[in-house]
C-alpha atoms as a PDB file:
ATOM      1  CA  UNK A   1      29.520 115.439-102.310  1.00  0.00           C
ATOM      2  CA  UNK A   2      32.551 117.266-102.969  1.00  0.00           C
ATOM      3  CA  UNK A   3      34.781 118.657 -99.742  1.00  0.00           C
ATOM      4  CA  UNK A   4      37.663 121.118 -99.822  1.00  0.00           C
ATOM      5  CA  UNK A   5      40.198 120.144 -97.131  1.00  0.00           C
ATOM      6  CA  UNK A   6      42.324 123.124 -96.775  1.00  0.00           C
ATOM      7  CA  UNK A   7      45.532 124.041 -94.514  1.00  0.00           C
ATOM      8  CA  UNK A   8      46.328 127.672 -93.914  1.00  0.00           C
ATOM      9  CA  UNK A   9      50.345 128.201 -93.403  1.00  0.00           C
ATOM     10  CA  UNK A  10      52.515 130.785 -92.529  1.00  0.00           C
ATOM     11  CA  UNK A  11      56.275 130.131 -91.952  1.00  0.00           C
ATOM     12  CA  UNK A  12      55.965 126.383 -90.585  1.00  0.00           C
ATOM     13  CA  UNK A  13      56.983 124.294 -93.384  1.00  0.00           C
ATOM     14  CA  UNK A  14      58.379 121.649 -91.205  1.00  0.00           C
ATOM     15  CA  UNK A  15      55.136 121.091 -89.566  1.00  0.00           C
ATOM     16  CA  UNK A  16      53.085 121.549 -92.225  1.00  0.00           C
ATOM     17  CA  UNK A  17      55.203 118.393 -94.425  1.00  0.00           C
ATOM     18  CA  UNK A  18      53.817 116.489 -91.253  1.00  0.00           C
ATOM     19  CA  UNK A  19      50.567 117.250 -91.735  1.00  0.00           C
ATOM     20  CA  UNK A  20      50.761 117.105 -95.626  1.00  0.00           C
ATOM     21  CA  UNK A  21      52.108 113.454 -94.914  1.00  0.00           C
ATOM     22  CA  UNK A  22      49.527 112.550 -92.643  1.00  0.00           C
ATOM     23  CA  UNK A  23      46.780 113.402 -95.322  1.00  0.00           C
ATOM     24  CA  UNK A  24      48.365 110.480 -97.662  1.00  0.00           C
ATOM     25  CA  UNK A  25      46.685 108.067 -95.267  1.00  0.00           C
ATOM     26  CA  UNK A  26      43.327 109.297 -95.460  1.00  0.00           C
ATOM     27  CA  UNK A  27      40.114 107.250 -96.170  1.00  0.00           C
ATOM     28  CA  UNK A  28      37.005 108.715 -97.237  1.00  0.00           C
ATOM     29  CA  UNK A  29      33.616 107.598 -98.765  1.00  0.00           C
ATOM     30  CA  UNK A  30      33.954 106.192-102.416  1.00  0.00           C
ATOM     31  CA  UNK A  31      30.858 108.151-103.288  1.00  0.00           C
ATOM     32  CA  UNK A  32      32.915 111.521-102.249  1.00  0.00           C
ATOM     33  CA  UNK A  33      35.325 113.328-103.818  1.00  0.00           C
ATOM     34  CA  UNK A  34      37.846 115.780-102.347  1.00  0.00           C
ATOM     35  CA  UNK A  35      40.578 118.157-102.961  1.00  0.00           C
ATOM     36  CA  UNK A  36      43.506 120.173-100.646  1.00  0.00           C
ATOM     37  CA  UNK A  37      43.902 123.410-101.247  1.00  0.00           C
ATOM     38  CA  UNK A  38      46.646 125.192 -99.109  1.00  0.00           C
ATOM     39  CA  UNK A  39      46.874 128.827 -98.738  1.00  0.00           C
ATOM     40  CA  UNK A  40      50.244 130.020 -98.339  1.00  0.00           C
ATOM     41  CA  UNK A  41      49.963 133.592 -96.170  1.00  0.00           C
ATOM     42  CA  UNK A  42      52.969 135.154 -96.796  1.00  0.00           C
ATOM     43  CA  UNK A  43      55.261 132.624 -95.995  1.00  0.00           C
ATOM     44  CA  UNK A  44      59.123 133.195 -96.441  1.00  0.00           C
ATOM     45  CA  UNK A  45      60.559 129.875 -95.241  1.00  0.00           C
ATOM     46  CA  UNK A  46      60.930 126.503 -96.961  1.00  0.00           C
ATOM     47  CA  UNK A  47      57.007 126.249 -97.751  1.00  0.00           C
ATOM     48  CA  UNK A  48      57.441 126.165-101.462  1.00  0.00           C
ATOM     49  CA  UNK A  49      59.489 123.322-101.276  1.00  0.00           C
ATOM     50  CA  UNK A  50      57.366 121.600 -99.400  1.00  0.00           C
ATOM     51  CA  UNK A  51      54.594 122.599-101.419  1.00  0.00           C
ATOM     52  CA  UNK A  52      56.412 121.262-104.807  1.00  0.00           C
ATOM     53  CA  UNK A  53      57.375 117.937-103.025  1.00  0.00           C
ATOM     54  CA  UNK A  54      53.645 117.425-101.705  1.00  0.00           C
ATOM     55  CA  UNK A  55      52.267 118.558-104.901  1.00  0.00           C
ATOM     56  CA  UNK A  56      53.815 115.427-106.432  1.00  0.00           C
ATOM     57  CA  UNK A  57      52.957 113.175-103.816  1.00  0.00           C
ATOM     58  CA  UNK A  58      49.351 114.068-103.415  1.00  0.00           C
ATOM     59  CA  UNK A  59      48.726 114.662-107.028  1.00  0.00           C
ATOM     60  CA  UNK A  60      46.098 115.511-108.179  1.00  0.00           C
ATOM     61  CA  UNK A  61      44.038 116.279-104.968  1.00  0.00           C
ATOM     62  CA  UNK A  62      47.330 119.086-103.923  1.00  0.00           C
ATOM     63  CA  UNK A  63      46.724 122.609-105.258  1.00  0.00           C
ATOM     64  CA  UNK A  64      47.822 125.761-103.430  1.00  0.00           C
ATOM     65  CA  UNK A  65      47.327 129.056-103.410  1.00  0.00           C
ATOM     66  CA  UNK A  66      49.343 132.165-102.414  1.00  0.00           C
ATOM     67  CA  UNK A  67      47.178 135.025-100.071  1.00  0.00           C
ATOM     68  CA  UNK A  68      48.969 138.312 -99.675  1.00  0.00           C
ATOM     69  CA  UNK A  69      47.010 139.615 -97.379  1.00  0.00           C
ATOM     70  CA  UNK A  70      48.388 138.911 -93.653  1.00  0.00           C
ATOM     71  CA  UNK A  71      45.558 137.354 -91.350  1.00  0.00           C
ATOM     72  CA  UNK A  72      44.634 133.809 -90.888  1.00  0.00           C
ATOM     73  CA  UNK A  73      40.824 135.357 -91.247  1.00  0.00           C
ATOM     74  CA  UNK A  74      41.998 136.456 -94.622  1.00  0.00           C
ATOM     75  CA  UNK A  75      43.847 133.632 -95.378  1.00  0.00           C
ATOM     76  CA  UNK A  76      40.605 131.633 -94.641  1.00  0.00           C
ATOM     77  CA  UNK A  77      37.941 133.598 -96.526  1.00  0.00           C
ATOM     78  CA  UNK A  78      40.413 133.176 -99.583  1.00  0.00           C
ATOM     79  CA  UNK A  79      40.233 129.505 -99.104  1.00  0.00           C
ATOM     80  CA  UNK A  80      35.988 129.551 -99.263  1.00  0.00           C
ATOM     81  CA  UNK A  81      36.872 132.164-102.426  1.00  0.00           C
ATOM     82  CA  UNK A  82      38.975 129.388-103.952  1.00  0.00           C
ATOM     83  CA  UNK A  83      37.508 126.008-102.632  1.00  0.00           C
ATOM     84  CA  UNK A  84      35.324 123.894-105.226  1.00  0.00           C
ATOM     85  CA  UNK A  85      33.386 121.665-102.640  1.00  0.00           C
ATOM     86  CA  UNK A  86      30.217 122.352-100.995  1.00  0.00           C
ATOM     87  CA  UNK A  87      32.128 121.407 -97.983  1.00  0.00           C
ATOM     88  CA  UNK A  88      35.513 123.075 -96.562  1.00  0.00           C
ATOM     89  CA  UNK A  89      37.102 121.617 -93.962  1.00  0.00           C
ATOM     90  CA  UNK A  90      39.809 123.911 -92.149  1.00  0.00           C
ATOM     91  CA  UNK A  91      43.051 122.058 -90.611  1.00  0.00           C
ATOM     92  CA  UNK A  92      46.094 123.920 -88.944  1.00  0.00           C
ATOM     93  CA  UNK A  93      49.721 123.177 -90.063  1.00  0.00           C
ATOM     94  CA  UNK A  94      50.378 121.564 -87.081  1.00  0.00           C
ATOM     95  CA  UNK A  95      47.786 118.832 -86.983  1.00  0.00           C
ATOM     96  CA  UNK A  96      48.124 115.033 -87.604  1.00  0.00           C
ATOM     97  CA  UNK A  97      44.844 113.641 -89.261  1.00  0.00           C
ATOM     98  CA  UNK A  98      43.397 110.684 -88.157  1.00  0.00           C
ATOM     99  CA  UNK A  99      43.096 108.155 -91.615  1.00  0.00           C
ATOM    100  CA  UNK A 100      39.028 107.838 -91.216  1.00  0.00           C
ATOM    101  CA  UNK A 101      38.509 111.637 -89.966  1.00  0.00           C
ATOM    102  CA  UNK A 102      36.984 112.877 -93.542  1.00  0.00           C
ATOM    103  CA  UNK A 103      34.663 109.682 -93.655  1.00  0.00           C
ATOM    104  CA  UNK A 104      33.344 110.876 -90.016  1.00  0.00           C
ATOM    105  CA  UNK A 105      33.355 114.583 -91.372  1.00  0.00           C
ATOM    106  CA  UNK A 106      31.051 113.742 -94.206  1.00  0.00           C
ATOM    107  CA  UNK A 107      28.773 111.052 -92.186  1.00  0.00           C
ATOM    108  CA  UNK A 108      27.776 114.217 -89.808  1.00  0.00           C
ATOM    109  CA  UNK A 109      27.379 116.160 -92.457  1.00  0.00           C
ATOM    110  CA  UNK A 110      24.970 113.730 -94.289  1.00  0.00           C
ATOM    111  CA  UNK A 111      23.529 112.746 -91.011  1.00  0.00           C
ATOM    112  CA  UNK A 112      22.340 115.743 -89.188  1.00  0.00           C
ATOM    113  CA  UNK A 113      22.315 118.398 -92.101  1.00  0.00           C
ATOM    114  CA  UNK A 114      24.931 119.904 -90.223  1.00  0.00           C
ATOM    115  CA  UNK A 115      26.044 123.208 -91.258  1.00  0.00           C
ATOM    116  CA  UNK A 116      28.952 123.082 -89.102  1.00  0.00           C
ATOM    117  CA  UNK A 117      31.106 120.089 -87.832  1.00  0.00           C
ATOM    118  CA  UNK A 118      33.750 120.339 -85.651  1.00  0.00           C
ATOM    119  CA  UNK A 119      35.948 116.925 -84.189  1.00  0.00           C
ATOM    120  CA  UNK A 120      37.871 115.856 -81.060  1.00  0.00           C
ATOM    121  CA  UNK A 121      41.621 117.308 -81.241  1.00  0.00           C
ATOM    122  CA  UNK A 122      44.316 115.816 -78.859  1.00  0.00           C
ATOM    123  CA  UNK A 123      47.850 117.088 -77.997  1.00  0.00           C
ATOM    124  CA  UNK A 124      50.755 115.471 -79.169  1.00  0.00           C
ATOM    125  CA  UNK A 125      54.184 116.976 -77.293  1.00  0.00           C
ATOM    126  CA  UNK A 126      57.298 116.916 -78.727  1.00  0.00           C
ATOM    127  CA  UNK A 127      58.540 117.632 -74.851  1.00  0.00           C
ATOM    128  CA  UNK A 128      57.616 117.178 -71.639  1.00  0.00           C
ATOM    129  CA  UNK A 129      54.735 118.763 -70.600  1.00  0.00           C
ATOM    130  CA  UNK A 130      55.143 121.448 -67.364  1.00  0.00           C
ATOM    131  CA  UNK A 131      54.220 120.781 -63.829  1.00  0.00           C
ATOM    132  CA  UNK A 132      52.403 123.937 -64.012  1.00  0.00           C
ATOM    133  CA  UNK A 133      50.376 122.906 -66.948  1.00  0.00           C
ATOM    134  CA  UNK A 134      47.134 121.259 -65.687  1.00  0.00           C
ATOM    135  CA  UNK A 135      44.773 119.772 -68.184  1.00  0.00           C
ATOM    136  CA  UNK A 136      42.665 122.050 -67.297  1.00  0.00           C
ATOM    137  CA  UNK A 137      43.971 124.707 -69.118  1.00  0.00           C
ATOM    138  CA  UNK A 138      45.040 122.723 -72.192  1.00  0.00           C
ATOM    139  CA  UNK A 139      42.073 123.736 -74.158  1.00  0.00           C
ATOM    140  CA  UNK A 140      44.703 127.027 -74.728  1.00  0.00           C
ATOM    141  CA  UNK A 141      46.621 124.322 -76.823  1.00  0.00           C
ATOM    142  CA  UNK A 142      43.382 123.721 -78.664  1.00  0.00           C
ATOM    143  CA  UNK A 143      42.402 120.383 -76.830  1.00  0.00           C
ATOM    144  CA  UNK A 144      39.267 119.748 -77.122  1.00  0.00           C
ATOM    145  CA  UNK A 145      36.841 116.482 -75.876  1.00  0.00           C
ATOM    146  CA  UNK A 146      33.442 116.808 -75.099  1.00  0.00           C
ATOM    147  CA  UNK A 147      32.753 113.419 -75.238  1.00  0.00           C
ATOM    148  CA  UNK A 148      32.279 110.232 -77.569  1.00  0.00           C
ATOM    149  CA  UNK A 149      28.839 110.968 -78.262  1.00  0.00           C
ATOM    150  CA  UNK A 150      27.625 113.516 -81.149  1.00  0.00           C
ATOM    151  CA  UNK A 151      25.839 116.248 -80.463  1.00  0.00           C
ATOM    152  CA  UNK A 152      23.410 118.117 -82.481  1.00  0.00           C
ATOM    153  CA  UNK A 153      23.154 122.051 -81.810  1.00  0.00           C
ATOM    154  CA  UNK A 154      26.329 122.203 -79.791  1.00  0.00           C
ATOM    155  CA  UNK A 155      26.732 125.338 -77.808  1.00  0.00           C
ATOM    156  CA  UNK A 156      30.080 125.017 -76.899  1.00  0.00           C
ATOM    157  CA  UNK A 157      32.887 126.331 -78.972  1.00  0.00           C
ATOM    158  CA  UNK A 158      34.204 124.410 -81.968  1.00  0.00           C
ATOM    159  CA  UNK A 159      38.307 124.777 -82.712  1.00  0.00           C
ATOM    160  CA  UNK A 160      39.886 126.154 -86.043  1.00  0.00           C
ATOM    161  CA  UNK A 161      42.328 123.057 -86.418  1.00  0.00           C
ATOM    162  CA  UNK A 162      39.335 120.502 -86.714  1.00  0.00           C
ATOM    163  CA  UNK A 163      36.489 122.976 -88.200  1.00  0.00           C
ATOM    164  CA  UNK A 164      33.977 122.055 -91.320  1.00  0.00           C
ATOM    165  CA  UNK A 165      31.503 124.130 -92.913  1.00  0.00           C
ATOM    166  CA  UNK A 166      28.640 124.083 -95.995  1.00  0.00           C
ATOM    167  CA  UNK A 167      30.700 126.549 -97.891  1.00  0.00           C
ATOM    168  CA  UNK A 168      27.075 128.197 -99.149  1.00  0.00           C
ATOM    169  CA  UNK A 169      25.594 128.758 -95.348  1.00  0.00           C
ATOM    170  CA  UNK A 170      29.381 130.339 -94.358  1.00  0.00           C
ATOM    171  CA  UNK A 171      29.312 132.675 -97.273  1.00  0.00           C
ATOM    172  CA  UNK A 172      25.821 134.220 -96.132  1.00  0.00           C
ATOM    173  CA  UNK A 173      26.936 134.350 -92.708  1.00  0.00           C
ATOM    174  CA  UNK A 174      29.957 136.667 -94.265  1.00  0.00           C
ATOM    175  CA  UNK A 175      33.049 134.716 -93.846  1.00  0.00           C
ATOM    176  CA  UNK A 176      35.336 135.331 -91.073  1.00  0.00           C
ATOM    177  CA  UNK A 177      35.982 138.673 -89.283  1.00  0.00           C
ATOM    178  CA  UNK A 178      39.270 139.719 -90.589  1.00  0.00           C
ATOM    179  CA  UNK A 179      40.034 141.732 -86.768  1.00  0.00           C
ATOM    180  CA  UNK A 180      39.953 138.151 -85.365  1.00  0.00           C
ATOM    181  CA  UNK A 181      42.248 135.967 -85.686  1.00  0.00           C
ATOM    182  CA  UNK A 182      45.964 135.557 -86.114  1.00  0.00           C
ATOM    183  CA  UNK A 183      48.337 138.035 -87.745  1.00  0.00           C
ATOM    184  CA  UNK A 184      51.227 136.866 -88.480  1.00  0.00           C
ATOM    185  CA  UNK A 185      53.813 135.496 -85.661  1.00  0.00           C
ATOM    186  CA  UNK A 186      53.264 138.498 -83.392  1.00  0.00           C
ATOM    187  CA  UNK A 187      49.349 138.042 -82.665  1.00  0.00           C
ATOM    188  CA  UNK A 188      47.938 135.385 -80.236  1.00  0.00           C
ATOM    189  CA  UNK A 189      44.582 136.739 -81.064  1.00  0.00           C
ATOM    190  CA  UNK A 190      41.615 134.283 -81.997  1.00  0.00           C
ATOM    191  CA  UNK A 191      37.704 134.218 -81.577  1.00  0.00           C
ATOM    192  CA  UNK A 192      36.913 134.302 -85.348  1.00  0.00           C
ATOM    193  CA  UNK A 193      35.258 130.976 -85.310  1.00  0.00           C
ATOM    194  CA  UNK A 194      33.212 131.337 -81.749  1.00  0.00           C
ATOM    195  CA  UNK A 195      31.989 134.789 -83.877  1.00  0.00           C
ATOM    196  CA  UNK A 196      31.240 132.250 -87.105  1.00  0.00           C
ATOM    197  CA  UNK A 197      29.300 130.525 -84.800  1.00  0.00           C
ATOM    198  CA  UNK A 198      27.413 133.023 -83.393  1.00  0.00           C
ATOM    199  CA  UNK A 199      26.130 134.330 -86.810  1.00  0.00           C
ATOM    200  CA  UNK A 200      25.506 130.778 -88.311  1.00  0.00           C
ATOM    201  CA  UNK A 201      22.963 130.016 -85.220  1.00  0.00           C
ATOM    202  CA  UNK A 202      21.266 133.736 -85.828  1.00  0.00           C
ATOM    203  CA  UNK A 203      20.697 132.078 -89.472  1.00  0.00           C
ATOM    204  CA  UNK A 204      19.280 128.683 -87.703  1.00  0.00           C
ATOM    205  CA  UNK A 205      22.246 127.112 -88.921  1.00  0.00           C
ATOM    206  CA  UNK A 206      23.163 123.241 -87.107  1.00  0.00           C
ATOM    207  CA  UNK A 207      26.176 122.908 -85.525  1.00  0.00           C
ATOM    208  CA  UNK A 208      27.074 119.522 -84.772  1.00  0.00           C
ATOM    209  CA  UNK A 209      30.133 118.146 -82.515  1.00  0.00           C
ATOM    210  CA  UNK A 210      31.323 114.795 -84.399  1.00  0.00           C
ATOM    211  CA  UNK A 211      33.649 112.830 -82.022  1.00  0.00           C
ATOM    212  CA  UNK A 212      34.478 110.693 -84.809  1.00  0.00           C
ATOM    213  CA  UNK A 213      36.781 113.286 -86.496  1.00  0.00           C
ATOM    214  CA  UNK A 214      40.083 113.596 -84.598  1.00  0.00           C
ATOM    215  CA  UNK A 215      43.255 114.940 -85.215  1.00  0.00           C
ATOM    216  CA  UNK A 216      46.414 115.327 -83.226  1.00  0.00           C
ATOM    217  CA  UNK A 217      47.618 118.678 -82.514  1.00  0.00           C
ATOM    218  CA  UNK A 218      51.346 119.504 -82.367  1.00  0.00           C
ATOM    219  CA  UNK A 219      52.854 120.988 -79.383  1.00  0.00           C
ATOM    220  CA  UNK A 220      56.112 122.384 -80.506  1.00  0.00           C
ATOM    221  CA  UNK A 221      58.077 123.043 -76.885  1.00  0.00           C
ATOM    222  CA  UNK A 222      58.193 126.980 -77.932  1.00  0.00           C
ATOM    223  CA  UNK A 223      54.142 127.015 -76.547  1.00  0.00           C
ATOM    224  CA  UNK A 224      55.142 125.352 -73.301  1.00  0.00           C
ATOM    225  CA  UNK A 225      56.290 128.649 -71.345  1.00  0.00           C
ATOM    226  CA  UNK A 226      54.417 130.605 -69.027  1.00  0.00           C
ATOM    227  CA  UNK A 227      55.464 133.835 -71.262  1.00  0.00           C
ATOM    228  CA  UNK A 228      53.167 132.235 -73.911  1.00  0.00           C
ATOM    229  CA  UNK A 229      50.675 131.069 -71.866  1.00  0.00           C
ATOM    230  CA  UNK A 230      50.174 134.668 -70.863  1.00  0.00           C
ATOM    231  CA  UNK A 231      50.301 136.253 -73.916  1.00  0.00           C
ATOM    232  CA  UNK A 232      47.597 133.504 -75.077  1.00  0.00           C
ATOM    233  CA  UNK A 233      45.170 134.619 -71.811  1.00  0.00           C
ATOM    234  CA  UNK A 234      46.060 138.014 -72.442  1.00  0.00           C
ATOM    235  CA  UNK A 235      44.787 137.555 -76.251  1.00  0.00           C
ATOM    236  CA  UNK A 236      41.480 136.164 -75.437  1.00  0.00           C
ATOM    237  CA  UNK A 237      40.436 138.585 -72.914  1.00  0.00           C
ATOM    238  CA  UNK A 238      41.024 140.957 -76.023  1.00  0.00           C
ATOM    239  CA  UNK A 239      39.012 138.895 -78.120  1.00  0.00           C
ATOM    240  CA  UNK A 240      36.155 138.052 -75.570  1.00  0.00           C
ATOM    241  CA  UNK A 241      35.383 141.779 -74.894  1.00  0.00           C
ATOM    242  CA  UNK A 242      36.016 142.742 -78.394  1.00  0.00           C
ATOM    243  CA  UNK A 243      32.801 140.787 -79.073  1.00  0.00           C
ATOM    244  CA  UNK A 244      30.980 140.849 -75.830  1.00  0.00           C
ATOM    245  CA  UNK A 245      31.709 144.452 -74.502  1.00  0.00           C
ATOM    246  CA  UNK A 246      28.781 146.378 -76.196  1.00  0.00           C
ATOM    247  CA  UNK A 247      26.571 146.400 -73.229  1.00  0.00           C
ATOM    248  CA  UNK A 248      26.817 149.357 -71.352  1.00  0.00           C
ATOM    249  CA  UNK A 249      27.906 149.613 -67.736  1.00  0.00           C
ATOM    250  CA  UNK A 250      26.804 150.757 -64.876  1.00  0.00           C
ATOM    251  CA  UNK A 251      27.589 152.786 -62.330  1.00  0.00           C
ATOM    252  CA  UNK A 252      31.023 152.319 -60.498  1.00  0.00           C
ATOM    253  CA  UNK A 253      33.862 150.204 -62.094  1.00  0.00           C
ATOM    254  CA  UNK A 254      33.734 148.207 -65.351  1.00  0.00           C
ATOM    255  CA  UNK A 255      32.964 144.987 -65.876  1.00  0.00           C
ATOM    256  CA  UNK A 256      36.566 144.077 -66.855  1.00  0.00           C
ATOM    257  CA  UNK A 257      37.565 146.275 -64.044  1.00  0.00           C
ATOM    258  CA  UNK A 258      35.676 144.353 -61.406  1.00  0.00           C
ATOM    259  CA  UNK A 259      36.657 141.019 -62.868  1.00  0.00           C
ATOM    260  CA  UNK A 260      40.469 141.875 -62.818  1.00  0.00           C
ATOM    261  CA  UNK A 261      40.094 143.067 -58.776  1.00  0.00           C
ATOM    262  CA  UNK A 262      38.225 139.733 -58.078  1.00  0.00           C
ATOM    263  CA  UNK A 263      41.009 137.598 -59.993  1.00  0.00           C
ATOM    264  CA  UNK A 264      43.958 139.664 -58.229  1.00  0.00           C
ATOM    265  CA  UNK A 265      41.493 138.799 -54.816  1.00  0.00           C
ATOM    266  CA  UNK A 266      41.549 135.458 -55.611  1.00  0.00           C
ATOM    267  CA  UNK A 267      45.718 135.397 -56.219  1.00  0.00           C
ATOM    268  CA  UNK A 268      46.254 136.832 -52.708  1.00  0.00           C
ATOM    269  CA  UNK A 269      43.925 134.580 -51.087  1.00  0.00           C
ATOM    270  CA  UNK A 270      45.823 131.318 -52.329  1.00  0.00           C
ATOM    271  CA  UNK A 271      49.259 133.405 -51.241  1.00  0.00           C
ATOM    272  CA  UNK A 272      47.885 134.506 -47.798  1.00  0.00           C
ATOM    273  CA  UNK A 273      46.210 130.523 -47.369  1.00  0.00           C
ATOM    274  CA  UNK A 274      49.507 128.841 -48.531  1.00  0.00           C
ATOM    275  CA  UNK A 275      48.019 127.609 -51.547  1.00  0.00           C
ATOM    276  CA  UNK A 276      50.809 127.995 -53.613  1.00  0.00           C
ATOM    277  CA  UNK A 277      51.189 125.129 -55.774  1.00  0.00           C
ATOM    278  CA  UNK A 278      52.372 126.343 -59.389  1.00  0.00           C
ATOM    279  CA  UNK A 279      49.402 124.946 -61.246  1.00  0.00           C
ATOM    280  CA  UNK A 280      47.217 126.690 -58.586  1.00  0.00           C
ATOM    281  CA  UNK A 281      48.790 129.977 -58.991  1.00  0.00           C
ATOM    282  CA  UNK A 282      49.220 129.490 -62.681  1.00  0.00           C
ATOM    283  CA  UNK A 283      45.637 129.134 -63.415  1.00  0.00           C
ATOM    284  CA  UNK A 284      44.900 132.580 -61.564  1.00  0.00           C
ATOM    285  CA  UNK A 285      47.743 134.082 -62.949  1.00  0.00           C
ATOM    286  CA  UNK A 286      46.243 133.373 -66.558  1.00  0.00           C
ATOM    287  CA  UNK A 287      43.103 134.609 -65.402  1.00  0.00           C
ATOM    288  CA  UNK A 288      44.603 137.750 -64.358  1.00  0.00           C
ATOM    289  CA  UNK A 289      46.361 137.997 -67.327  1.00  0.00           C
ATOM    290  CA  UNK A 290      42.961 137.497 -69.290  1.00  0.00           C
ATOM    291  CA  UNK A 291      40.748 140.298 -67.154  1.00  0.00           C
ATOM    292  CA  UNK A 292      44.064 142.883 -67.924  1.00  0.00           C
ATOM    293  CA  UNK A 293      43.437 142.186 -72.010  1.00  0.00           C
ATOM    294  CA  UNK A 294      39.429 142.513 -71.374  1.00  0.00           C
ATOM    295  CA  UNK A 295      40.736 146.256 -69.959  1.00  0.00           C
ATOM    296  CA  UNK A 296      42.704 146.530 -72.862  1.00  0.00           C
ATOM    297  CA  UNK A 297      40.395 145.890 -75.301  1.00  0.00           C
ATOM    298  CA  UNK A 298      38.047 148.402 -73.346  1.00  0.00           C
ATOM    299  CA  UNK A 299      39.795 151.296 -73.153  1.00  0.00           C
ATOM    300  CA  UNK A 300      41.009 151.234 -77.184  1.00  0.00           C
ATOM    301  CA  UNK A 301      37.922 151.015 -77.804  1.00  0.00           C
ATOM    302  CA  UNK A 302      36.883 154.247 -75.866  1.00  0.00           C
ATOM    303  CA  UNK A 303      39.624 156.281 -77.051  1.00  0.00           C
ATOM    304  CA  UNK A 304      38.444 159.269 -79.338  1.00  0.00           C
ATOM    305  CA  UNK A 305      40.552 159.973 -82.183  1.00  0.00           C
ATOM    306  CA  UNK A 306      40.325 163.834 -83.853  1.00  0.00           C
ATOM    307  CA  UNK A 307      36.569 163.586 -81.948  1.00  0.00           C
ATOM    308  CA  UNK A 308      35.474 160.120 -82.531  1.00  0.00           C
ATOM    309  CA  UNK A 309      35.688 156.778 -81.238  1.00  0.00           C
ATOM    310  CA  UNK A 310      38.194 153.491 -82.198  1.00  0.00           C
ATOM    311  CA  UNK A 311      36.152 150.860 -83.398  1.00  0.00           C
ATOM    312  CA  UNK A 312      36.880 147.540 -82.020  1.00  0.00           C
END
């Protein structure tokens, strides 16, 4: 077996040395062989440097790449373009990689014929974390624990920082869906792999959760504001209507509509009750905040242009 552990990056070459350095420590299988390949998006910062540094310290496994095209759903499909294993494992630049996470990777591969595998992903802070941040709603950080046991056919959703695929079974899904995703430093926008997912289990593809592969996400103290918590929500009601709003409604008010009056109901019930605890209100804030991009999503996607209709 041959895997492709790629890292796309965009502007973050201080966390991406960390997780370039973290990768020197890794342990896999003597019976596999793997490479990194790093797509550079566009980046304008001190990547290149890091790049050339890393390139000598992980030679020969360290090759990069340079994708014009803005999008981490670009960036992506140019790593399964590029990657010479039958196995590509997606990190972020801001993860921390546990030493035996590609052995795990490749045992659930080999194990369940898994088509998919994603791992466990904690949070590392570099501050303190807010009183109005429950753990609750840290899976917006990209936590994500569903236990120490495997599990085969998971239906749950499977993060982007910790995410491997059978490069063949991706390609006939068709990659990822270059509207998903994030653009840039201005987008919040995700959902490409929950709409991977989707199209690999049409196929009768396995997905598999493997506990055993864990990395350590970076939480850089710029994420730990309620503007960007917001934003986030805000983004994934986009993103959740985008590829769940083709039913048709019904009479009356719109789905999103109804779902943003029962979220604002729920806000002025915890006011009027005196339940006004910051991670109380927080949560229904975000949800608020998530029914408004739903509505968002909606109506651009209803609006005629010279007589016909914006595709989502």
């Amino acid at each position: 077996m041959f895997v492709t552990v790629t890292i796309q990056t965009y502007n973050r070459c201080g966390l991406l040395a960390e997780t370039l350095e973290s990768l020197r420590s890794l342990r896999g299988p003597a019976a596999v062989e793997y490479e990194i390949l790093v797509v550079d998006n566009n980046s304008t910062d001190g990547t290149a440097q890091v790049l050339e540094k890393y390139g000598r310290l992980l030679a020969p496994r360290l090759r990069s790449v340079f994708e014009p095209q803005q999008g981490l759903s670009h960036a992506r499909n140019r790593a399964l373009r590029e990657a010479q294993g039958q196995i590509v494992s997606f990190l972020d630049d801001d993860v921390l990689v546990d030493p035996d996470w590609l052995s795990a990777v490749v045992g659930a591969f080999e194990r369940y014929q898994a088509d998919v595998v994603g791992g466990k992903s904690y949070l590392i802070y570099r501050s303190r974390r807010p009183s109005w941040l429950s753990e609750h709603y840290e899976f917006f950080l990209s936590r994500l624990d569903y236990g120490d046991r495997a599990i085969v056919g998971v239906d749950q959703d499977l993060y982007g920082l910790n995410f491997s695929v059978r490069r063949g079974t991706i390609l006939r899904a068709g990659g990822f869906d270059p509207s998903l995703g994030r653009c840039g430093s201005v987008s919040l926008r995700s959902g490409e792999e929950s709409d991977l997912l989707r199209r690999v289990r049409a196929l009768g593809g396995v997905v598999v959760y493997e506990p055993r592969a864990v990395v350590g996400h970076i939480i850089a103290g710029d994420r730990l504001r309620m503007k960007w918590f917001l934003r986030r929500a805000f983004a994934a009601g986009v993103d959740l209507e985008t590829m769940q709003g083709t039913a048709p409604d019904g009479p009356g008010l719109s789905r999103p509509g109804v779902h943003l009056l029962r979220c604002c109901g729920s806000v002025l019930r915890s006011v009027l009750r005196g339940e006004i605890r910051a991670d109380v209100l927080f949560g229904k804030t975000l949800a608020v905040s998530g029914a408004l991009g739903a509505i968002y999503a909606r109506a651009r996607r209803s609006r005629p242009v010279h007589g016909a209709e914006v595709s989502a």
